[in-house]
C-alpha atoms as a PDB file:
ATOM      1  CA  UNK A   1      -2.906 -39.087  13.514  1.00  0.00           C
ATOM      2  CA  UNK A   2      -2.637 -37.212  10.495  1.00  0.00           C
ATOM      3  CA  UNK A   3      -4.668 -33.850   8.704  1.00  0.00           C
ATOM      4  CA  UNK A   4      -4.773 -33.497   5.137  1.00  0.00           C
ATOM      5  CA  UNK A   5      -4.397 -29.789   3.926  1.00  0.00           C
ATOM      6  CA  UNK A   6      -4.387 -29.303   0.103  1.00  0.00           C
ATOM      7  CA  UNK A   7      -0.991 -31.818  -1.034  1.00  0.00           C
ATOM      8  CA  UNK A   8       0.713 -31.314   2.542  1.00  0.00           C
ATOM      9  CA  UNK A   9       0.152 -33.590   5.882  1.00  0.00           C
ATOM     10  CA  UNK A  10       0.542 -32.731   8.977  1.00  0.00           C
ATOM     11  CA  UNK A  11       1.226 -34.974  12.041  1.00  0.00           C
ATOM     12  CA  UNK A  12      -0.739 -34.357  15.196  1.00  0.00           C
ATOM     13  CA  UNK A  13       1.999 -32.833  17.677  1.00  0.00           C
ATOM     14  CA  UNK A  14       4.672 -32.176  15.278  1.00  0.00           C
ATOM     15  CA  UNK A  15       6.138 -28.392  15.163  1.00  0.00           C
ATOM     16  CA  UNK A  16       4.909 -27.039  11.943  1.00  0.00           C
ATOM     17  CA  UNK A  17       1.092 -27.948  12.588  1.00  0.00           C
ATOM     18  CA  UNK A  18      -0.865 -24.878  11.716  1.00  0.00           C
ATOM     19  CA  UNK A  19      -2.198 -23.337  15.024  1.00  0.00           C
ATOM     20  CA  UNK A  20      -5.476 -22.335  12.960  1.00  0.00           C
ATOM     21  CA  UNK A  21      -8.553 -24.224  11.958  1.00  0.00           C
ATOM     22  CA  UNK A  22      -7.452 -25.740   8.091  1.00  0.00           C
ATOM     23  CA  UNK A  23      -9.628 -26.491   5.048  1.00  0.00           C
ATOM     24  CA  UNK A  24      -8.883 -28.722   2.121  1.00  0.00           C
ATOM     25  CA  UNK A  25      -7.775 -25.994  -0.106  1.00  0.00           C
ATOM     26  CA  UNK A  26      -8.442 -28.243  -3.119  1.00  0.00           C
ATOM     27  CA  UNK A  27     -11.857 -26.562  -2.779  1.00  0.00           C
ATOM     28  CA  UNK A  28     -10.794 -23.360  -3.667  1.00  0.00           C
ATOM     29  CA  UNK A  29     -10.900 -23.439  -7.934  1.00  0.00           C
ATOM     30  CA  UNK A  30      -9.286 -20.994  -9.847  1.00  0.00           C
ATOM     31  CA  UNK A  31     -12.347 -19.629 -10.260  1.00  0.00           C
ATOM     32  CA  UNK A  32     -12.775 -18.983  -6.913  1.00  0.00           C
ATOM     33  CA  UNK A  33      -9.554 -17.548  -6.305  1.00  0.00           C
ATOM     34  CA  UNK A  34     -10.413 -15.032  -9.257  1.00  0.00           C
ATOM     35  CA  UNK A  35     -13.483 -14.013  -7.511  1.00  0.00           C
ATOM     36  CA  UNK A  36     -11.735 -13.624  -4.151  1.00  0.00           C
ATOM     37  CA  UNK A  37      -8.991 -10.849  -5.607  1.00  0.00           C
ATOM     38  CA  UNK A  38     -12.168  -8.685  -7.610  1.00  0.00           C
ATOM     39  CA  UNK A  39     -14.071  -8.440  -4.322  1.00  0.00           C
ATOM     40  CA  UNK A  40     -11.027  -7.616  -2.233  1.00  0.00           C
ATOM     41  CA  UNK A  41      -9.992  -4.924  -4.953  1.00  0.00           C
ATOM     42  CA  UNK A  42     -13.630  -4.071  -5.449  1.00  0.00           C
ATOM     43  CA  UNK A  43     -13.437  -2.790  -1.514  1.00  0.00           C
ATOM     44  CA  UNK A  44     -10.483  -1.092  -1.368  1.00  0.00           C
ATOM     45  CA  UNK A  45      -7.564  -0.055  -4.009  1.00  0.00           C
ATOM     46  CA  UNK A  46      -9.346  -0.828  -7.117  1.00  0.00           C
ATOM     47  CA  UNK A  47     -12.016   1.387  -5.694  1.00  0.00           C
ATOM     48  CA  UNK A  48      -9.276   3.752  -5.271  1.00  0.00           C
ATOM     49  CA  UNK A  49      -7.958   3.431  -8.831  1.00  0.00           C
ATOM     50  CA  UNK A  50     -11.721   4.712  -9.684  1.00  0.00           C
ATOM     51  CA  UNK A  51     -11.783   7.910  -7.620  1.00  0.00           C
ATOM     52  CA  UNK A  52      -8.145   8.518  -9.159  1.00  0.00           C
ATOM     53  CA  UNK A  53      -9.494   8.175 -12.871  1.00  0.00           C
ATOM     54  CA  UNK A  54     -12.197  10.543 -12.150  1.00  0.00           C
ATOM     55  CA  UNK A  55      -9.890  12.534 -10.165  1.00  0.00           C
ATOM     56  CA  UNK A  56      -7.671  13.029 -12.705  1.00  0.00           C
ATOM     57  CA  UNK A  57     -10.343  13.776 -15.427  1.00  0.00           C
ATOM     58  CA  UNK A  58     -11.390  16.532 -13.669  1.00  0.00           C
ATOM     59  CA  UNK A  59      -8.019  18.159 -13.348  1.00  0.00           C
ATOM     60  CA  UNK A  60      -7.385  17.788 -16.823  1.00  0.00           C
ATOM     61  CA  UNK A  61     -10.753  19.480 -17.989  1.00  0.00           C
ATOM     62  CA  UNK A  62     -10.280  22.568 -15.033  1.00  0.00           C
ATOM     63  CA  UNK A  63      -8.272  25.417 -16.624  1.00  0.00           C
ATOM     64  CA  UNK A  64      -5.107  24.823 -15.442  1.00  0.00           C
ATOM     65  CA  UNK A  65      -5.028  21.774 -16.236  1.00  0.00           C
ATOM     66  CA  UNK A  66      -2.476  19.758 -13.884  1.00  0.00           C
ATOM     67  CA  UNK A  67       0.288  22.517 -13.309  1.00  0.00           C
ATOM     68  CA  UNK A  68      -0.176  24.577 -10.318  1.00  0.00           C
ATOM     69  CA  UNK A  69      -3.143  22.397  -8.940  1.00  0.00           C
ATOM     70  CA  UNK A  70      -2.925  20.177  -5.828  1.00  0.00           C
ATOM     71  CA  UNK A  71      -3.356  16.886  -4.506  1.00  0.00           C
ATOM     72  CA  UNK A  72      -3.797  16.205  -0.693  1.00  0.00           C
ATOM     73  CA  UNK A  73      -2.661  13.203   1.114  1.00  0.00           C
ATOM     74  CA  UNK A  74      -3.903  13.688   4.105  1.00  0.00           C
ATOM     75  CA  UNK A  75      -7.142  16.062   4.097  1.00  0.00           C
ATOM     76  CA  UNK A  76      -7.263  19.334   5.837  1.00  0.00           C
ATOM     77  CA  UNK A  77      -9.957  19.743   9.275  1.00  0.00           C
ATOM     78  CA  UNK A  78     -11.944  22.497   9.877  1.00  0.00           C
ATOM     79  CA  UNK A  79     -11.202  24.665  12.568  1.00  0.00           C
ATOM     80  CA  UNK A  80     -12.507  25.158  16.111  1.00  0.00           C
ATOM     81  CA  UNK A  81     -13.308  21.048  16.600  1.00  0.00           C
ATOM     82  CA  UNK A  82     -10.231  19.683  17.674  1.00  0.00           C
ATOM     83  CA  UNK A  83     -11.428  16.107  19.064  1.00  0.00           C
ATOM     84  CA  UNK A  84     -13.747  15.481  16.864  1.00  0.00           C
ATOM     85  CA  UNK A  85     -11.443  15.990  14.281  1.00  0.00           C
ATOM     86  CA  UNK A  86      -8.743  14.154  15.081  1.00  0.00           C
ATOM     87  CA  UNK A  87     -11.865  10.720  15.870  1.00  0.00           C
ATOM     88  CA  UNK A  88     -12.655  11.710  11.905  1.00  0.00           C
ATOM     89  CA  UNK A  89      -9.128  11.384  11.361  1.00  0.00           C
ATOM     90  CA  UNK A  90      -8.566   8.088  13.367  1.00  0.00           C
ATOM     91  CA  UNK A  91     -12.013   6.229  12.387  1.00  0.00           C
ATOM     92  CA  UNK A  92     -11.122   7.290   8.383  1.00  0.00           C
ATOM     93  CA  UNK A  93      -7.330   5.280   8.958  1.00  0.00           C
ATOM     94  CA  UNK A  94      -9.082   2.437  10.564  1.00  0.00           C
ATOM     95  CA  UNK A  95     -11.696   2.589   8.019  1.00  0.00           C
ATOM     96  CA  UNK A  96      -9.095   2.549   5.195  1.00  0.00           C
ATOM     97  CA  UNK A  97      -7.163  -0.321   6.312  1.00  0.00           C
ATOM     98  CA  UNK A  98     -10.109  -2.568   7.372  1.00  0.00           C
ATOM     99  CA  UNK A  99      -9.386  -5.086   3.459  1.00  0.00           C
ATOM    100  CA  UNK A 100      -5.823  -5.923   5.568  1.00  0.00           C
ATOM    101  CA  UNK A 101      -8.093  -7.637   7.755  1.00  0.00           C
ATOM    102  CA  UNK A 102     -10.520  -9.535   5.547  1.00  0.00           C
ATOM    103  CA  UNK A 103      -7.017 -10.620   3.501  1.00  0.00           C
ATOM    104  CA  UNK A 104      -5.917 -12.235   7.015  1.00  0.00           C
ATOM    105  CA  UNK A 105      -9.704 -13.732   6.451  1.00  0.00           C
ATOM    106  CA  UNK A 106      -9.423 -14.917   3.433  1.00  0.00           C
ATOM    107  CA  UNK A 107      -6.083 -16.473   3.764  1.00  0.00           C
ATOM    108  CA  UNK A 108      -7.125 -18.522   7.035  1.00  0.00           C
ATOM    109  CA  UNK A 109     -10.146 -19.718   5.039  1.00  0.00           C
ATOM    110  CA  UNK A 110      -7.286 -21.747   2.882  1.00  0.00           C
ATOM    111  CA  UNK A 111      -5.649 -23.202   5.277  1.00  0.00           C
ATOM    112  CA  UNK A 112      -2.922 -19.963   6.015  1.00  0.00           C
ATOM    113  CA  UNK A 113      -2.022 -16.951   7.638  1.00  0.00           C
ATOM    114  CA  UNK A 114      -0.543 -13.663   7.108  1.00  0.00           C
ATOM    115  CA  UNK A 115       3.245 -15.342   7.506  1.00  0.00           C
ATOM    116  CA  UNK A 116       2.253 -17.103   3.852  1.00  0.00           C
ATOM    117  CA  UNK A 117       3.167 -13.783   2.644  1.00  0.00           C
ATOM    118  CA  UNK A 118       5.711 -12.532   4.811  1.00  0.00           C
ATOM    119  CA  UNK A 119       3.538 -10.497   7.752  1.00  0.00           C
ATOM    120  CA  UNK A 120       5.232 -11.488  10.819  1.00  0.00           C
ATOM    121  CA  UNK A 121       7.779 -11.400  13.537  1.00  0.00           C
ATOM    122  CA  UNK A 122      10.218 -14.093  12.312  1.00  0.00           C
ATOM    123  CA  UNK A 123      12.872 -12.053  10.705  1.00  0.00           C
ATOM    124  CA  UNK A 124      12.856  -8.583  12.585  1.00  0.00           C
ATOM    125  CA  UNK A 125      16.106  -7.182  11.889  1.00  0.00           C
ATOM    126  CA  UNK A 126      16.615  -8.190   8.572  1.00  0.00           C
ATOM    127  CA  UNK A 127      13.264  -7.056   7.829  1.00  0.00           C
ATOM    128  CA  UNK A 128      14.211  -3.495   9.554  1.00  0.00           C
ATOM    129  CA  UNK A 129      17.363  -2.914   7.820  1.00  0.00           C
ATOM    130  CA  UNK A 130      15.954  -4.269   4.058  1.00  0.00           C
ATOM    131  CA  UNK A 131      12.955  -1.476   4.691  1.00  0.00           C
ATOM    132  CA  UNK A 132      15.541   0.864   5.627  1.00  0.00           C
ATOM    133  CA  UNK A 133      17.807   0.649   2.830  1.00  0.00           C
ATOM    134  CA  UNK A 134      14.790   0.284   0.377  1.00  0.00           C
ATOM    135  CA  UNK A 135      13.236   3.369   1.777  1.00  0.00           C
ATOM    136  CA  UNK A 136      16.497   5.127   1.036  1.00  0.00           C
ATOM    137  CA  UNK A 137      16.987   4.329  -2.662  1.00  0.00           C
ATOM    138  CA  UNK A 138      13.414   4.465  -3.891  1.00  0.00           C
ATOM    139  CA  UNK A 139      12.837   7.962  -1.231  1.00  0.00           C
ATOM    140  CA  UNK A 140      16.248   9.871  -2.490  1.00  0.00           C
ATOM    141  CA  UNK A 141      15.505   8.916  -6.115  1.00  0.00           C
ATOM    142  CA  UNK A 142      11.213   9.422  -5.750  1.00  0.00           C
ATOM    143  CA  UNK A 143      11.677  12.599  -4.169  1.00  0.00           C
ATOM    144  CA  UNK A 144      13.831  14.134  -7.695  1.00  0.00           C
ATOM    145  CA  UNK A 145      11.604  12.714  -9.890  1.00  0.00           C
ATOM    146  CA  UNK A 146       8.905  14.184  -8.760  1.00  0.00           C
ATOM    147  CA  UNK A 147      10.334  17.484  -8.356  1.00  0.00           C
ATOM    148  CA  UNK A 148      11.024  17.114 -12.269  1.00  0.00           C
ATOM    149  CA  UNK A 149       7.731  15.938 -13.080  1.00  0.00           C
ATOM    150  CA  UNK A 150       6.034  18.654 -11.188  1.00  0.00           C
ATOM    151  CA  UNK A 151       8.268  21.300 -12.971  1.00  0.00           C
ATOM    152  CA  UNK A 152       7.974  19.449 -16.302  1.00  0.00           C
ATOM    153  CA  UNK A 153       3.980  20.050 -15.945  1.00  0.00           C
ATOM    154  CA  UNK A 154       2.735  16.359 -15.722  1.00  0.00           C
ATOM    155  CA  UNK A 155       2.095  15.972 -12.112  1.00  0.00           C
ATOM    156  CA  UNK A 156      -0.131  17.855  -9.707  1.00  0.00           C
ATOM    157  CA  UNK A 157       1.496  19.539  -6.497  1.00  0.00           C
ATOM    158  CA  UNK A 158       1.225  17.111  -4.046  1.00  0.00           C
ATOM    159  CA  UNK A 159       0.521  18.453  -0.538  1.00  0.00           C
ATOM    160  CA  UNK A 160       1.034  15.589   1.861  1.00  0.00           C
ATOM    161  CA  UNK A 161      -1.777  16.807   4.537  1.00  0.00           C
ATOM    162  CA  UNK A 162      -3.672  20.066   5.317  1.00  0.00           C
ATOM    163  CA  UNK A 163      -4.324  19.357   8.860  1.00  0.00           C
ATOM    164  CA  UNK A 164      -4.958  22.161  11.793  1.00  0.00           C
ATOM    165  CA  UNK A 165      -1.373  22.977  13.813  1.00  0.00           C
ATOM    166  CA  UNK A 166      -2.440  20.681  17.026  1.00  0.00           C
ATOM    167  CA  UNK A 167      -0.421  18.264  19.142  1.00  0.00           C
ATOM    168  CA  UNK A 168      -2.668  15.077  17.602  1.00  0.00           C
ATOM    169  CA  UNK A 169      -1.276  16.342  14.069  1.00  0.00           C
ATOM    170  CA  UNK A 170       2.204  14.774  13.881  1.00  0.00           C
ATOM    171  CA  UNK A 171       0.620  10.952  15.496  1.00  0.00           C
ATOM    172  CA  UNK A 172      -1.966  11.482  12.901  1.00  0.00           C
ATOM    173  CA  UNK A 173       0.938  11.921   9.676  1.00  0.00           C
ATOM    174  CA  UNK A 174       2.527   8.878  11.112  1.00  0.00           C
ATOM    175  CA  UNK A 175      -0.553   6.431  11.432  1.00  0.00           C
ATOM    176  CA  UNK A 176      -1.328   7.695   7.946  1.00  0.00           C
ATOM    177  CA  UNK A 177       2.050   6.866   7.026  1.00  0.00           C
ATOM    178  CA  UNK A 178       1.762   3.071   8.512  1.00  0.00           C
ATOM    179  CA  UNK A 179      -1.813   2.917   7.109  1.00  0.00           C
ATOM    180  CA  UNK A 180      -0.277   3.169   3.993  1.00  0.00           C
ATOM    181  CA  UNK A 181       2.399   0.918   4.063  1.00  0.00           C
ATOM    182  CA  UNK A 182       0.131  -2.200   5.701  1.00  0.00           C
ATOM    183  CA  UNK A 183      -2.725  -1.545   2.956  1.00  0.00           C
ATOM    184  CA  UNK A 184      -0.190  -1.210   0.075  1.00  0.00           C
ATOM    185  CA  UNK A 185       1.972  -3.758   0.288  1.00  0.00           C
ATOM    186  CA  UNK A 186      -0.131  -6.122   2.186  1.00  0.00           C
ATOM    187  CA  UNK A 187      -2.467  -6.485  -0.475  1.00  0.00           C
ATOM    188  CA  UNK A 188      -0.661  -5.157  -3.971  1.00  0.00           C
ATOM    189  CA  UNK A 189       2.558  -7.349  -2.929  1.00  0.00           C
ATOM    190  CA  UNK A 190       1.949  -9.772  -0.827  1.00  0.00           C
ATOM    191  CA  UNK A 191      -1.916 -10.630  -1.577  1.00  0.00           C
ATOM    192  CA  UNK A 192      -2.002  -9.803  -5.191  1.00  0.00           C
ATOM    193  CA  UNK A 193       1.081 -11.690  -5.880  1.00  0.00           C
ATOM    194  CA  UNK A 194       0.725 -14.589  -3.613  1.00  0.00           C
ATOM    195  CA  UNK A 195      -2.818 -15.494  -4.873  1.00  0.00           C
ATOM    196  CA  UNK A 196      -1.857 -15.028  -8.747  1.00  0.00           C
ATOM    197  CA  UNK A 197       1.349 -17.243  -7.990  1.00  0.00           C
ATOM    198  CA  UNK A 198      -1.674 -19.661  -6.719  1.00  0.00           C
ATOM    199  CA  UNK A 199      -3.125 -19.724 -10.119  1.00  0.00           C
ATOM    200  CA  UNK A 200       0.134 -20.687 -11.648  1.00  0.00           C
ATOM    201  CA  UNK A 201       0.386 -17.068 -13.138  1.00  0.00           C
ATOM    202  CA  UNK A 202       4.389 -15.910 -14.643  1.00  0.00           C
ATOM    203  CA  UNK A 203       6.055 -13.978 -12.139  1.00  0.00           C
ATOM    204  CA  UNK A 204       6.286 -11.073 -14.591  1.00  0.00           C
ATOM    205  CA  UNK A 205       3.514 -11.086 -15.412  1.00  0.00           C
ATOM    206  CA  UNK A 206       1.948 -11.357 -11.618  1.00  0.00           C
ATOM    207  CA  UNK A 207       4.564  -8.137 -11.699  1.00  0.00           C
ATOM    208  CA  UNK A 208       3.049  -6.248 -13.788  1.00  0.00           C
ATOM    209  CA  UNK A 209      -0.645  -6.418 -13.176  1.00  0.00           C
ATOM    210  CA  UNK A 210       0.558  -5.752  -9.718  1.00  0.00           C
ATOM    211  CA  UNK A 211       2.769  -2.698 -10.439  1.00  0.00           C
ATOM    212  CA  UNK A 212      -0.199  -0.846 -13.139  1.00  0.00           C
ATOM    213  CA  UNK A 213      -2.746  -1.411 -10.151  1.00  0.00           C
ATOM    214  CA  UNK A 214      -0.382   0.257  -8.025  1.00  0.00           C
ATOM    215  CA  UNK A 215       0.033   3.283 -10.434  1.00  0.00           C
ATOM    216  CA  UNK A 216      -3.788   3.523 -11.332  1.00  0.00           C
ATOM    217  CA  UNK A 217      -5.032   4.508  -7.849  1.00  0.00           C
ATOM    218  CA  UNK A 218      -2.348   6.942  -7.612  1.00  0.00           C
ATOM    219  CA  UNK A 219      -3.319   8.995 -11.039  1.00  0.00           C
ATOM    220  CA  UNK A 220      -4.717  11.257  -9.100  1.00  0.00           C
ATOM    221  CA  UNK A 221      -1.351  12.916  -8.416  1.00  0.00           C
ATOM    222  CA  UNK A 222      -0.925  13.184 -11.857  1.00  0.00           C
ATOM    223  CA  UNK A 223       0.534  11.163 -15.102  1.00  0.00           C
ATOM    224  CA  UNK A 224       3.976  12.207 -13.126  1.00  0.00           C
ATOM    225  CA  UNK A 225       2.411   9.728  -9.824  1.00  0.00           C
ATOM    226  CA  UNK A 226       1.291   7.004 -11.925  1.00  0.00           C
ATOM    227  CA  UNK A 227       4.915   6.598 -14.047  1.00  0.00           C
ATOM    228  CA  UNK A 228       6.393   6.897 -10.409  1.00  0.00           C
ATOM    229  CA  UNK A 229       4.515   4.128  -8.854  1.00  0.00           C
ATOM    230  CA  UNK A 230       4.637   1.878 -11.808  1.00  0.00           C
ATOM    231  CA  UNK A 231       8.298   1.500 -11.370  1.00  0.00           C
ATOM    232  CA  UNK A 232       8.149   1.323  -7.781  1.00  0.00           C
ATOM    233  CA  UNK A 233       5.313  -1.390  -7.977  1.00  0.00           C
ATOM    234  CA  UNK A 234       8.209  -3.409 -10.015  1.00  0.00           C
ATOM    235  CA  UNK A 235      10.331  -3.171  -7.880  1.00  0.00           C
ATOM    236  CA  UNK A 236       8.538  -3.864  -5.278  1.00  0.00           C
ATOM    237  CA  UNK A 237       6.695  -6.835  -6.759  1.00  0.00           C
ATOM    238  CA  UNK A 238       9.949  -8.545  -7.695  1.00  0.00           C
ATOM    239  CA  UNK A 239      11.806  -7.965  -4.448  1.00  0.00           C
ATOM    240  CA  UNK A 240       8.633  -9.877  -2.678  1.00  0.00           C
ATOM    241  CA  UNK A 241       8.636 -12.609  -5.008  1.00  0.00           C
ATOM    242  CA  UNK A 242      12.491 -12.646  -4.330  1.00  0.00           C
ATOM    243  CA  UNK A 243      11.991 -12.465  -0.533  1.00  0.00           C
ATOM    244  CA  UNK A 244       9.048 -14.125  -0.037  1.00  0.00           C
ATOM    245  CA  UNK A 245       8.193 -11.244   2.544  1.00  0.00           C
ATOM    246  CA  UNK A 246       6.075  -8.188   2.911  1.00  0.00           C
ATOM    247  CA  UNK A 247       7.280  -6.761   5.946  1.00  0.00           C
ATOM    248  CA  UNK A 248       9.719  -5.324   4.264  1.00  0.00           C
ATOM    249  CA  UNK A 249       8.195  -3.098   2.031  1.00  0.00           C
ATOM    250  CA  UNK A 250       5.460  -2.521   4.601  1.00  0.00           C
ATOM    251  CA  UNK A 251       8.752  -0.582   6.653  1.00  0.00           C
ATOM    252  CA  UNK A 252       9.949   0.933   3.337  1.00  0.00           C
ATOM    253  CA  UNK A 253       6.541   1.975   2.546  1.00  0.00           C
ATOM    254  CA  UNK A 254       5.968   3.660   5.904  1.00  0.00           C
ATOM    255  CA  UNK A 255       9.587   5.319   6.211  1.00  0.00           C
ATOM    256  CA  UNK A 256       8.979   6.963   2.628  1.00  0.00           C
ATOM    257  CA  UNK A 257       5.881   8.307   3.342  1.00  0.00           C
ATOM    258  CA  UNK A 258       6.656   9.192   7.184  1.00  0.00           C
ATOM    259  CA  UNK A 259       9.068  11.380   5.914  1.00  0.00           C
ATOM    260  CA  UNK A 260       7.213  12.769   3.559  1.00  0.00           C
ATOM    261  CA  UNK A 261       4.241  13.497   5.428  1.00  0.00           C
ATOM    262  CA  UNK A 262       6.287  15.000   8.668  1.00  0.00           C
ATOM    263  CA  UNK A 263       9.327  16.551   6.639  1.00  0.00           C
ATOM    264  CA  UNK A 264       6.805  18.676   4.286  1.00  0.00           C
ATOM    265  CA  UNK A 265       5.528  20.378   7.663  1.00  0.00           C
ATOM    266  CA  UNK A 266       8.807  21.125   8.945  1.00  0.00           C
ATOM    267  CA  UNK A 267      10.341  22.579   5.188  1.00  0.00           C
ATOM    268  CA  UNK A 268       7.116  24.225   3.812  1.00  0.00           C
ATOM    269  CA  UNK A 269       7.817  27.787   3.214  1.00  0.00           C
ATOM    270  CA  UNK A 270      11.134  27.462   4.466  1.00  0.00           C
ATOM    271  CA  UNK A 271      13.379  26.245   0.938  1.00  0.00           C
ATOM    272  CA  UNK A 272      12.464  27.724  -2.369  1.00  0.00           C
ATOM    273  CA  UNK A 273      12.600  24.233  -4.407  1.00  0.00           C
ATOM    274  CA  UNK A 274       9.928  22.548  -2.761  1.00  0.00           C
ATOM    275  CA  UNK A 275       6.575  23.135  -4.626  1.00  0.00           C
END
């Protein structure tokens, strides 16, 4: 016995049935697959890229313009409400990352799963030490440039969180950190890229649509942010079209910003170059 899925058949029995329900993907057109990304977007990052736009127009009208102005990663609490600040914090991260699961969604409804684009337990260690070294090169070099663009007067002060000095603050910086890293790269990399590959789209130019996304919701940081991310996203575009894997920019993407997030904390007001 036999199942039909899109141009592949799979035997009853044999080890590389799917273990989920399948569809005839032939259903999907690509004008349903175009549909599919704008709603995704349209409830999460491209969203995003909105609030950054308007974010960044009203630095650039205040007068000061983008120099000595900041941008918070992680927003500040008020004080005297320690529980219910940290469920805030913990219902706004689940909140945020909630599209990761309706790309799982979408991806069973043709006929996959999350390891279609790389999200899963197969290649651990290889996985671990390609986030590692990733983290390093693009954290080391990230980290200068933005010192330079901040002192060059293009980019906002980014403050990586303003949150009260309580024991829940340093799990908080590291979910935040993670939250970023799944949402990111699960659906600018691997989503993004996977479904445009679907619709027989160039690689670099998958790449690039990809990489300015990335950069637009992050003009909020400044035009310092956006240049920033726009070489990261290709960079990080091409390495998943290389790997065929998310998971391991989803560990490079948490490392960077896990060190960002806690090291700020321990170094602010303690050296004289950081902003």
């Amino acid at each position: 016995m036999t199942m039909n899925i899109g141009t592949r058949v799979y035997a009853a029995g044999m080890r590389d049935s799917p273990p989920y329900p399948t569809v005839d993907t032939r259903a999907f057109t690509p004008r349903l697959i175009g549909a599919e990304i704008v709603v995704v977007f349209a409830v999460s990052l491209g969203a995003s890229a909105l609030r950054s736009l308007v974010s960044l127009i009203g630095s650039l009208t205040a007068p000061k313009a983008l120099n000595g102005q900041h941008a918070v990663l992680v927003g500040s609490m008020a004080p005297g409400r320690p529980w219910f600040d940290l469920t805030l914090q913990l219902v706004g991260l689940a909140v945020t990352v909630a599209p990761v699961a309706l790309v799982a969604y979408l991806l069973a409804r043709s006929g996959e799963s999350p390891r279609a684009i790389g999200v899963d337990r197969r290649e651990p260690g290889r996985d671990l030490l390609r986030g590692a070294l990733l983290a390093a090169v693009v954290g080391g070099t990230g980290l200068l440039f933005y010192l330079a663009a901040f002192r060059s007067g293009i980019n906002l002060n980014v403050v990586p969180d303003q949150l009260p000095d309580t024991w829940w603050r340093l799990p908080v910086l590291l979910l935040a950190a993670v939250q970023n890293g799944v949402l990111e790269e699960v659906i600018v990399s691997g989503y993004l890229l996977h479904r445009l590959d679907r619709l027989g789209w160039r690689p670099w130019r998958a790449v690039a649509v990809s990489a300015l996304l990335r950069a637009s919701y992050h003009l909020y940081q400044g035009f310092g942010g956006f240049i920033g991310n726009l070489v990261m996203g290709v960079l990080f575009g091409r390495l998943y079209q290389r790997w065929g894997r998310a998971m391991p920019l989803i560990i490079a993407h948490t490392l960077i910003d896990a060190v960002a997030f806690v090291g700020y904390g321990l170094l602010r007001g303690r050296v004289s170059w950081l902003p």
